[in-house]
PDB file of N, CA and C in Angstrom:
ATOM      1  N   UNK A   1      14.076   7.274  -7.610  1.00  0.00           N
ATOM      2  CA  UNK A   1      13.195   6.433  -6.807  1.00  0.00           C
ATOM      3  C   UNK A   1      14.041   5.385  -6.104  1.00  0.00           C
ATOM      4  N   UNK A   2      13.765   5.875  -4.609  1.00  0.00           N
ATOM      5  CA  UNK A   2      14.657   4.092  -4.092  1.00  0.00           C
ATOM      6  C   UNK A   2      13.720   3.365  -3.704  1.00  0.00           C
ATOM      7  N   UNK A   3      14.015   2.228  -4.137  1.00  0.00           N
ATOM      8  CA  UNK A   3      13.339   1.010  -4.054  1.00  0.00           C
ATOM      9  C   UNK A   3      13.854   0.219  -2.683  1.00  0.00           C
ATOM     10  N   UNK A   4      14.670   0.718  -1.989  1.00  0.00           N
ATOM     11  CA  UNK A   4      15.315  -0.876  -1.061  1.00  0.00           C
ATOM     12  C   UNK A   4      14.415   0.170   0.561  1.00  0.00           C
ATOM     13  N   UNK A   5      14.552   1.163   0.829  1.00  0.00           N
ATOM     14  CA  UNK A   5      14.137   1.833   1.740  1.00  0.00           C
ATOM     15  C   UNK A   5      15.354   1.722   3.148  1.00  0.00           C
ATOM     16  N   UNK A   6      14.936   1.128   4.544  1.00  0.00           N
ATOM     17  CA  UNK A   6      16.042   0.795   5.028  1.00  0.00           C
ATOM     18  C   UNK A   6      16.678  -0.628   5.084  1.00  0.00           C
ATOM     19  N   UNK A   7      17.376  -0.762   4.062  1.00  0.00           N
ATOM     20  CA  UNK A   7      17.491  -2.226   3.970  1.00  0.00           C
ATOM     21  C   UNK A   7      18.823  -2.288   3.551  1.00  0.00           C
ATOM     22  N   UNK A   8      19.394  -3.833   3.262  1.00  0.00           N
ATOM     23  CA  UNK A   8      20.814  -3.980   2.365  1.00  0.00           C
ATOM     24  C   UNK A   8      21.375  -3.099   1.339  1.00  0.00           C
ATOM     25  N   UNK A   9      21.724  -2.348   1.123  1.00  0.00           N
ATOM     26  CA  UNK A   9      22.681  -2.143  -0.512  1.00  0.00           C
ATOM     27  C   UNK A   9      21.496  -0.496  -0.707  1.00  0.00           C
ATOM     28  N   UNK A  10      20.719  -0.061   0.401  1.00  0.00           N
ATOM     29  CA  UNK A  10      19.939   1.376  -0.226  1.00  0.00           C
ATOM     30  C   UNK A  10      20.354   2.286  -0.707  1.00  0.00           C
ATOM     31  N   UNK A  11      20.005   3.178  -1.385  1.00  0.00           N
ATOM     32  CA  UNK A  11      20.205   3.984  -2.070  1.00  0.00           C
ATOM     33  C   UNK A  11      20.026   5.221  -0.707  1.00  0.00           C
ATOM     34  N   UNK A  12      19.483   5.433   0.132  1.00  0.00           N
ATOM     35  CA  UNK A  12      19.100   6.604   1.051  1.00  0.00           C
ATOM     36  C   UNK A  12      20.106   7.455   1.151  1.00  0.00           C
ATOM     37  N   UNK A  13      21.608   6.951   1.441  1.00  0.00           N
ATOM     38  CA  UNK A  13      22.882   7.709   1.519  1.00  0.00           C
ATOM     39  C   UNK A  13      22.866   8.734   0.133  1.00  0.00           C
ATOM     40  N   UNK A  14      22.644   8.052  -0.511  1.00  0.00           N
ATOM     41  CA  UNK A  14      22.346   9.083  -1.906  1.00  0.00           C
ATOM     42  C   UNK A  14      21.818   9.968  -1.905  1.00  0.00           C
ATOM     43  N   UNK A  15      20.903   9.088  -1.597  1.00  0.00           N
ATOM     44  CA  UNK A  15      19.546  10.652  -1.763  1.00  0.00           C
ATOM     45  C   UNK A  15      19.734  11.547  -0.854  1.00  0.00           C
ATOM     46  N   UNK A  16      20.378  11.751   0.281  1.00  0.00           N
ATOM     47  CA  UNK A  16      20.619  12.319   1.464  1.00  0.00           C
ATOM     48  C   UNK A  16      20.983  13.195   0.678  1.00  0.00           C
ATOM     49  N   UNK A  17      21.786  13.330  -0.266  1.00  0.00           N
ATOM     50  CA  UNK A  17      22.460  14.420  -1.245  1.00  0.00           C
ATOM     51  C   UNK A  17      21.325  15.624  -2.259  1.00  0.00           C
ATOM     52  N   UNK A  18      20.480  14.739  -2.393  1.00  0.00           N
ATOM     53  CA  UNK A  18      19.127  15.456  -3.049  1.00  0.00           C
ATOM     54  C   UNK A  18      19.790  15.689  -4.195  1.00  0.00           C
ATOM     55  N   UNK A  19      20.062  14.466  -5.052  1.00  0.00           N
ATOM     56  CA  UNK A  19      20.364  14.330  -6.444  1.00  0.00           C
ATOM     57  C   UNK A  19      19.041  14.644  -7.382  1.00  0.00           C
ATOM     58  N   UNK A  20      17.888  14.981  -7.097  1.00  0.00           N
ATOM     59  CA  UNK A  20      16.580  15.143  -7.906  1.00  0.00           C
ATOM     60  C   UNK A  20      16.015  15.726  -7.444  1.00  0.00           C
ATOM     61  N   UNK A  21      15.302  16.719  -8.161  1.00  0.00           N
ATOM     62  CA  UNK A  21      14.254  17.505  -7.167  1.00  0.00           C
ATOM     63  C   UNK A  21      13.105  17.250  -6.268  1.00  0.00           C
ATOM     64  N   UNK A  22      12.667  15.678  -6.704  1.00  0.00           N
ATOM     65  CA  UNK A  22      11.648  15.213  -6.256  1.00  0.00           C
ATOM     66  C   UNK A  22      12.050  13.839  -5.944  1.00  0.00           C
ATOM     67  N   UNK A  23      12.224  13.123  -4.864  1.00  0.00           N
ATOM     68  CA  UNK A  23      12.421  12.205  -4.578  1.00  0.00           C
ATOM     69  C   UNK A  23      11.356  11.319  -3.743  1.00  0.00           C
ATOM     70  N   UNK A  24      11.580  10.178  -4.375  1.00  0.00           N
ATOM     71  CA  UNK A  24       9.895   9.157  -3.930  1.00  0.00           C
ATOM     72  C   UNK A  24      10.809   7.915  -3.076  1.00  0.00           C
ATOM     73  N   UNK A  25      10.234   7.373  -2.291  1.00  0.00           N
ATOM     74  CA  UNK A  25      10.790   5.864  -1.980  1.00  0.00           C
ATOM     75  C   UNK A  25       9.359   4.594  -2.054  1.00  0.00           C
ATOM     76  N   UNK A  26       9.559   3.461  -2.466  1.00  0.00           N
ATOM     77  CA  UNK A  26       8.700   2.480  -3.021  1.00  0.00           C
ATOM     78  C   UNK A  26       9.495   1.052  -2.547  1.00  0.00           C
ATOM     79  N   UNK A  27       8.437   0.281  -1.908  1.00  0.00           N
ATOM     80  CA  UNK A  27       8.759  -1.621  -2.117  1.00  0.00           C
ATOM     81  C   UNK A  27       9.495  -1.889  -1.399  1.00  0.00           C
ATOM     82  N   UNK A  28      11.128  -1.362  -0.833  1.00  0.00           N
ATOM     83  CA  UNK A  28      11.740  -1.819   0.494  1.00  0.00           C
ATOM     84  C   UNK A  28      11.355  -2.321   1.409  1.00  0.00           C
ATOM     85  N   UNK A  29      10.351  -1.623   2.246  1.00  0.00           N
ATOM     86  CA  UNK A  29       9.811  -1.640   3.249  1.00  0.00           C
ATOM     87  C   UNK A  29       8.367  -1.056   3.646  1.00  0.00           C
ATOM     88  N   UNK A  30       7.509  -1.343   3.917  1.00  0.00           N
ATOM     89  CA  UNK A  30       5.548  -0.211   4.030  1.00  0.00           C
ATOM     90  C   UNK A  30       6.043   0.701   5.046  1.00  0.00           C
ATOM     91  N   UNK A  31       7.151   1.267   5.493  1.00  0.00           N
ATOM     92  CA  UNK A  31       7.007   2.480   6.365  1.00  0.00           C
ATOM     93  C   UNK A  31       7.591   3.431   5.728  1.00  0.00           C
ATOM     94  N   UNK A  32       7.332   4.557   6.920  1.00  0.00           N
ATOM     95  CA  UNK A  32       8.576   6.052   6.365  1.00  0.00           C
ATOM     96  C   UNK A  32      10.203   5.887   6.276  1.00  0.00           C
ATOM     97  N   UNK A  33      11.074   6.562   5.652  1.00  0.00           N
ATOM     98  CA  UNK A  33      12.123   6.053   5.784  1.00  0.00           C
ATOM     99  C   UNK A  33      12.442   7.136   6.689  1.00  0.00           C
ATOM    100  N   UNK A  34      11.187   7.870   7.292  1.00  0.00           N
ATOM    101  CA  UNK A  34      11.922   9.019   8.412  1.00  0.00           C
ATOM    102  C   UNK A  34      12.741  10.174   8.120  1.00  0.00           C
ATOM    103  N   UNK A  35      12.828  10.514   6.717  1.00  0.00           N
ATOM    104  CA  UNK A  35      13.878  11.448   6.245  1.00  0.00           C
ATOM    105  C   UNK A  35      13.298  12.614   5.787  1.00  0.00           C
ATOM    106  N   UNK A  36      13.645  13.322   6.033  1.00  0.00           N
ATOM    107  CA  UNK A  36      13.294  14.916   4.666  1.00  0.00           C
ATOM    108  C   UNK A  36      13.443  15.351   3.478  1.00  0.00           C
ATOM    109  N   UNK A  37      14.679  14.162   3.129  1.00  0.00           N
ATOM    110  CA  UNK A  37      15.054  14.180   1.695  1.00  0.00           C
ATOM    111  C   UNK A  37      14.007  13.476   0.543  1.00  0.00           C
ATOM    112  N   UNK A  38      12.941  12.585   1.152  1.00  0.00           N
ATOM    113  CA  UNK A  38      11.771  11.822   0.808  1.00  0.00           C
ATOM    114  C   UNK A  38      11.730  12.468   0.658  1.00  0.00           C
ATOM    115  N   UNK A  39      10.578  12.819  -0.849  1.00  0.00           N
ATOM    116  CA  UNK A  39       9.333  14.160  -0.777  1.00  0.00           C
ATOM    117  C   UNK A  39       7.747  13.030  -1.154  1.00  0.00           C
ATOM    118  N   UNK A  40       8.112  11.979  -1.365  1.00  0.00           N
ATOM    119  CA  UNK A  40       6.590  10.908  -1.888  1.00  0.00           C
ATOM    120  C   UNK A  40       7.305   9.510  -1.258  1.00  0.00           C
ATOM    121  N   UNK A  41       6.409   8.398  -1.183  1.00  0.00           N
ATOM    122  CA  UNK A  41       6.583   7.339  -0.588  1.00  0.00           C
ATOM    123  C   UNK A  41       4.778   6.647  -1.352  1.00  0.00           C
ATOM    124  N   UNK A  42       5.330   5.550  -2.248  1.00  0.00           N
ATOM    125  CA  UNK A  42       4.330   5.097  -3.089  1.00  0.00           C
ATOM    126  C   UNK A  42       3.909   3.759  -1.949  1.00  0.00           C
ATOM    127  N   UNK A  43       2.804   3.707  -1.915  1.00  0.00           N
ATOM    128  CA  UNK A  43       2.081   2.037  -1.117  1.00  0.00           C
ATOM    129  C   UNK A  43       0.644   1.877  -1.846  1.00  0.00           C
ATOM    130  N   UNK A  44       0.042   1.487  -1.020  1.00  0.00           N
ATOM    131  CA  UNK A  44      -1.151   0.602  -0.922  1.00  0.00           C
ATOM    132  C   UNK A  44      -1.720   1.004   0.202  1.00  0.00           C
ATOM    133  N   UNK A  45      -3.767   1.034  -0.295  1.00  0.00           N
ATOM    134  CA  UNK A  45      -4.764   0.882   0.720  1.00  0.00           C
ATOM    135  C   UNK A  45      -4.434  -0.438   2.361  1.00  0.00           C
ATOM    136  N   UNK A  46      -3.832  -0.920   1.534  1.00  0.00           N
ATOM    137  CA  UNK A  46      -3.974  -2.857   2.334  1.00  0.00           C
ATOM    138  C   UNK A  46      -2.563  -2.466   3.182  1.00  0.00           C
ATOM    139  N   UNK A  47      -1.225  -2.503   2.654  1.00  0.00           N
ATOM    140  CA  UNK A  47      -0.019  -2.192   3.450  1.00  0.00           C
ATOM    141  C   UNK A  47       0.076  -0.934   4.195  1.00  0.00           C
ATOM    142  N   UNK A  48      -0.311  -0.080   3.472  1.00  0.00           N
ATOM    143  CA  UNK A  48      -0.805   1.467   4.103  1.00  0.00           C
ATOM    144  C   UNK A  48      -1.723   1.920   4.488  1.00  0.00           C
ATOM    145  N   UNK A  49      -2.767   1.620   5.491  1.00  0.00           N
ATOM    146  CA  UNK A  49      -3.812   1.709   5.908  1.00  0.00           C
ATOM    147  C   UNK A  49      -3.905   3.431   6.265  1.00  0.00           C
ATOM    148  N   UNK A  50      -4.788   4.426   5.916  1.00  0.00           N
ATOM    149  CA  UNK A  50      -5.092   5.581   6.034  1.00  0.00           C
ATOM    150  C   UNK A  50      -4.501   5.911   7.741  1.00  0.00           C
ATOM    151  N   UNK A  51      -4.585   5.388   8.523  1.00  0.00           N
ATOM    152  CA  UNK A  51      -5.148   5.510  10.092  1.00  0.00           C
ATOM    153  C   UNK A  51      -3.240   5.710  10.542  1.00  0.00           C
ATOM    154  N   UNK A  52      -2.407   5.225   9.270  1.00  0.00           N
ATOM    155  CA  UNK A  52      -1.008   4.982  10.029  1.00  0.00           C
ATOM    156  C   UNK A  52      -0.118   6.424   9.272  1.00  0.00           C
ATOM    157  N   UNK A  53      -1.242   7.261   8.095  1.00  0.00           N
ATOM    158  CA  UNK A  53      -0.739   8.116   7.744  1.00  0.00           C
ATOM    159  C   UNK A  53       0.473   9.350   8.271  1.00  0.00           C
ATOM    160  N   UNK A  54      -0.175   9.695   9.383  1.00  0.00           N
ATOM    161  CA  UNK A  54       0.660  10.760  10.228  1.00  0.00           C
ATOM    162  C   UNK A  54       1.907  10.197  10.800  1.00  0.00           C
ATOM    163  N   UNK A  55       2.264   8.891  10.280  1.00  0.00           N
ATOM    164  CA  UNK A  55       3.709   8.420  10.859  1.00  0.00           C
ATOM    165  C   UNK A  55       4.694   8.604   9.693  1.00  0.00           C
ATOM    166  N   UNK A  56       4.338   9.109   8.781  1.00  0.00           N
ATOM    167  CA  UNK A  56       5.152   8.959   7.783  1.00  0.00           C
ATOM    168  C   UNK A  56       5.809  10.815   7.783  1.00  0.00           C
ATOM    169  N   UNK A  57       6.797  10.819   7.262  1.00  0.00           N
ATOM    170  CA  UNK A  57       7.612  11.875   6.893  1.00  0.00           C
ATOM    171  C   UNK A  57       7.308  12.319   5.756  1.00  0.00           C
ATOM    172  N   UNK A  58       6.796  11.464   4.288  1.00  0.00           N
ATOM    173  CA  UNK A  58       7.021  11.863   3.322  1.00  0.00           C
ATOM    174  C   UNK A  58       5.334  11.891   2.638  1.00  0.00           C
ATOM    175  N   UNK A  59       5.070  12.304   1.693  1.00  0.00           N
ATOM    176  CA  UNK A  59       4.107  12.301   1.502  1.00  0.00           C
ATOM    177  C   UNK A  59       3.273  11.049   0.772  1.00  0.00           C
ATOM    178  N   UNK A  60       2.056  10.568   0.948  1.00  0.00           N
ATOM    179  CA  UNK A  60       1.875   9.037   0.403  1.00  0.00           C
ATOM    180  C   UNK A  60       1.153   9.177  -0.821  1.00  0.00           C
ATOM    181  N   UNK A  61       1.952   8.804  -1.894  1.00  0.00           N
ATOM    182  CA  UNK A  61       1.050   8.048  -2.951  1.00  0.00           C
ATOM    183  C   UNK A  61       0.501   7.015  -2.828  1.00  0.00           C
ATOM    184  N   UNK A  62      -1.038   6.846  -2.872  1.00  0.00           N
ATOM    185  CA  UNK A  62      -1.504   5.286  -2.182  1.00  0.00           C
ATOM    186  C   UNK A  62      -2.137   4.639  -3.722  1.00  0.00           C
ATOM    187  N   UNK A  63      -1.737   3.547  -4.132  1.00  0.00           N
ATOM    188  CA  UNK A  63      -2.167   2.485  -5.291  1.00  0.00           C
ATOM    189  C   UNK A  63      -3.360   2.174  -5.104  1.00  0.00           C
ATOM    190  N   UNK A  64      -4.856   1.745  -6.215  1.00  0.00           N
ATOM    191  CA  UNK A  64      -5.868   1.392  -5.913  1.00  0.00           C
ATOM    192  C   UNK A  64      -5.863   0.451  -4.976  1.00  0.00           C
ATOM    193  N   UNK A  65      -6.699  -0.204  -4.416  1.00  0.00           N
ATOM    194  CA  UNK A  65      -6.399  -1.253  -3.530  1.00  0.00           C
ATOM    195  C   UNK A  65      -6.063  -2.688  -3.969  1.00  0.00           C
ATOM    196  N   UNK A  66      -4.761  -2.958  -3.541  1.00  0.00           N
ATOM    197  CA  UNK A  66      -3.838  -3.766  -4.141  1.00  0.00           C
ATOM    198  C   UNK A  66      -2.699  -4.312  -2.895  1.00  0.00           C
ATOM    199  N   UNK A  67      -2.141  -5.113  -3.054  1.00  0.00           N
ATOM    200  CA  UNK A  67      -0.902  -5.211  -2.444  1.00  0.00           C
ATOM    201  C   UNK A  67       0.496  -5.516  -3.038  1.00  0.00           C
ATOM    202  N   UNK A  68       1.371  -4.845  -2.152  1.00  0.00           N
ATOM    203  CA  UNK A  68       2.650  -4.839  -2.839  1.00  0.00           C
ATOM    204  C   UNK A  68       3.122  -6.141  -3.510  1.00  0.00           C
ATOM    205  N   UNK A  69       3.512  -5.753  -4.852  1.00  0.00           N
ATOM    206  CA  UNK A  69       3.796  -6.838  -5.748  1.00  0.00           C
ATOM    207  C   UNK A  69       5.479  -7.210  -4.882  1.00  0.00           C
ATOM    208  N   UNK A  70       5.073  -9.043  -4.962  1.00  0.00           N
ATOM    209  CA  UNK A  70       6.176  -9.325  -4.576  1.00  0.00           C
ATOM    210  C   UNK A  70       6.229 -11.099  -5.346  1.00  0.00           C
ATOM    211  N   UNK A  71       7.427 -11.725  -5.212  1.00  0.00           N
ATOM    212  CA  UNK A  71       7.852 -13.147  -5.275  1.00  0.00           C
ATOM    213  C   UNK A  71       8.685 -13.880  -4.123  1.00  0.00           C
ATOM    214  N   UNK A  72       7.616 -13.766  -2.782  1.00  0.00           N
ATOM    215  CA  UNK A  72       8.288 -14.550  -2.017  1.00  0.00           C
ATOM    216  C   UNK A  72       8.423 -15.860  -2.044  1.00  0.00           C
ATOM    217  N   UNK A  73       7.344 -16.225  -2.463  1.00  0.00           N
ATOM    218  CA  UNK A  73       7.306 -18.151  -2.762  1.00  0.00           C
ATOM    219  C   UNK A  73       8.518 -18.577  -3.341  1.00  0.00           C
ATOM    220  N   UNK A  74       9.465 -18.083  -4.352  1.00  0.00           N
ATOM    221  CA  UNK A  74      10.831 -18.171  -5.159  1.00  0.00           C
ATOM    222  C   UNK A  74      11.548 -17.989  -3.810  1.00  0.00           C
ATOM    223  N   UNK A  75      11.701 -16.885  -3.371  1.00  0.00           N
ATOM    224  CA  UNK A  75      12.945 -16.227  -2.352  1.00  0.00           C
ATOM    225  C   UNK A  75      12.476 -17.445  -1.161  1.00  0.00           C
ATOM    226  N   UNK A  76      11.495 -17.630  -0.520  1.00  0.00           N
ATOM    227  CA  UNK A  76      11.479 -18.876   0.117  1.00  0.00           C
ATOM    228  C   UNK A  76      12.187 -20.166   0.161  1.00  0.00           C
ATOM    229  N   UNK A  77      11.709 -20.590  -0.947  1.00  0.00           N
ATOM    230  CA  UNK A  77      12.016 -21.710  -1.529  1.00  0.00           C
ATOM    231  C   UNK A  77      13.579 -21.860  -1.550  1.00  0.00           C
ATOM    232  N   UNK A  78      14.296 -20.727  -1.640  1.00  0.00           N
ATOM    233  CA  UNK A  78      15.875 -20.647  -2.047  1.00  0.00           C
ATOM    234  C   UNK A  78      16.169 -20.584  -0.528  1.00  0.00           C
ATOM    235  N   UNK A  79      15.488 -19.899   0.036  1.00  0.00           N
ATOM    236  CA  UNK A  79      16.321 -19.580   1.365  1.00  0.00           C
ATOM    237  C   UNK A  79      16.071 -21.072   2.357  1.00  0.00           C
ATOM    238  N   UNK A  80      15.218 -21.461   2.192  1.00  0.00           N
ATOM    239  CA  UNK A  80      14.565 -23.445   2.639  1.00  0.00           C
ATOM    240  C   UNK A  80      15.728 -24.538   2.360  1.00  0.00           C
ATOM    241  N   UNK A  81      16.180 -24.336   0.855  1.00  0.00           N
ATOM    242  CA  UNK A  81      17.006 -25.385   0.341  1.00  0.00           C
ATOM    243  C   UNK A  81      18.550 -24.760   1.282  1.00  0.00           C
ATOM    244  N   UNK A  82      18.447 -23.569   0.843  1.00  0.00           N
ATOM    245  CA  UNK A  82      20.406 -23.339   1.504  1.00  0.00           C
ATOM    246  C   UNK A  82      20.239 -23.522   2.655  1.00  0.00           C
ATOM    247  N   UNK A  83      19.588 -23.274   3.776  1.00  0.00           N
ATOM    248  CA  UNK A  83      18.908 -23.847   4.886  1.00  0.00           C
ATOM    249  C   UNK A  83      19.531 -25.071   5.244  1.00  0.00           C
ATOM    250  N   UNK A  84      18.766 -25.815   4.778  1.00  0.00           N
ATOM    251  CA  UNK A  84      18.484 -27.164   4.832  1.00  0.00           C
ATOM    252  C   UNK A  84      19.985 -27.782   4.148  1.00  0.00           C
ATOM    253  N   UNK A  85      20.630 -27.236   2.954  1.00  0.00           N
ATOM    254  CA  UNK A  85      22.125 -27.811   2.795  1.00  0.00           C
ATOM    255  C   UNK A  85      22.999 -27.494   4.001  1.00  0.00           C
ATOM    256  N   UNK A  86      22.806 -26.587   4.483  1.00  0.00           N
ATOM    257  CA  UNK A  86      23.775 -26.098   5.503  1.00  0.00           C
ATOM    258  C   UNK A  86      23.563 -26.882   6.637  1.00  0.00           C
ATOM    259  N   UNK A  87      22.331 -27.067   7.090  1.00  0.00           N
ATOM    260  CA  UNK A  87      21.722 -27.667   8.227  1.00  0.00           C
ATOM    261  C   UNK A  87      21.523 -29.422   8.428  1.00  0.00           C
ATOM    262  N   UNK A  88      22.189 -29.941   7.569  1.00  0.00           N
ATOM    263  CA  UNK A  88      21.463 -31.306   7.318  1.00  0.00           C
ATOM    264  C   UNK A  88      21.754 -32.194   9.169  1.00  0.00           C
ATOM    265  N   UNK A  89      21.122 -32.930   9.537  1.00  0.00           N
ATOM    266  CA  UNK A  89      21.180 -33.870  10.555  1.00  0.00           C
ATOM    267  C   UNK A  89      21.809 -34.838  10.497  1.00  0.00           C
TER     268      UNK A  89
END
């Protein structure tokens, strides 16, 4: 399962290899990662709205209706202060 999708440090180069027979991607990012090596792509009713289905490559596991668990208020907060040290007036 990759978790980062197209983002920093992903795993996709990997999977390009088809290290598993079944490969899912989850939480990186709410889109397709566009690949063939996907075979599932886990979301949500709310981030994954039915209507955007046919853009995806891989097939969708969709979560009851929910939204993607996240902690941005923390990652905020960190990215505000280094910000703001770096930036002072």
């Amino acid at each position: 399962i990759d978790l980062n999708g197209h983002t920093k440090n992903s795993g996709l180069s990997y999977m390009s290899h088809k290290p598993a027979p079944i490969q899912i991607s989850y939480l990186g990012l709410p889109s397709t990662t566009g690949s063939t090596f996907i075979n599932y792509y886990i979301g949500d009713y709310i981030a994954l709205p039915p209507e955007i289905s046919n853009h995806f490559t891989e097939k969708l596991l969709l979560l009851s209706p929910s939204y993607i668990v996240n902690d941005y208020i923390n990652l905020q907060g960190e990215i505000v202060t280094r910000f703001s040290d770096h930036h002072r007036m």
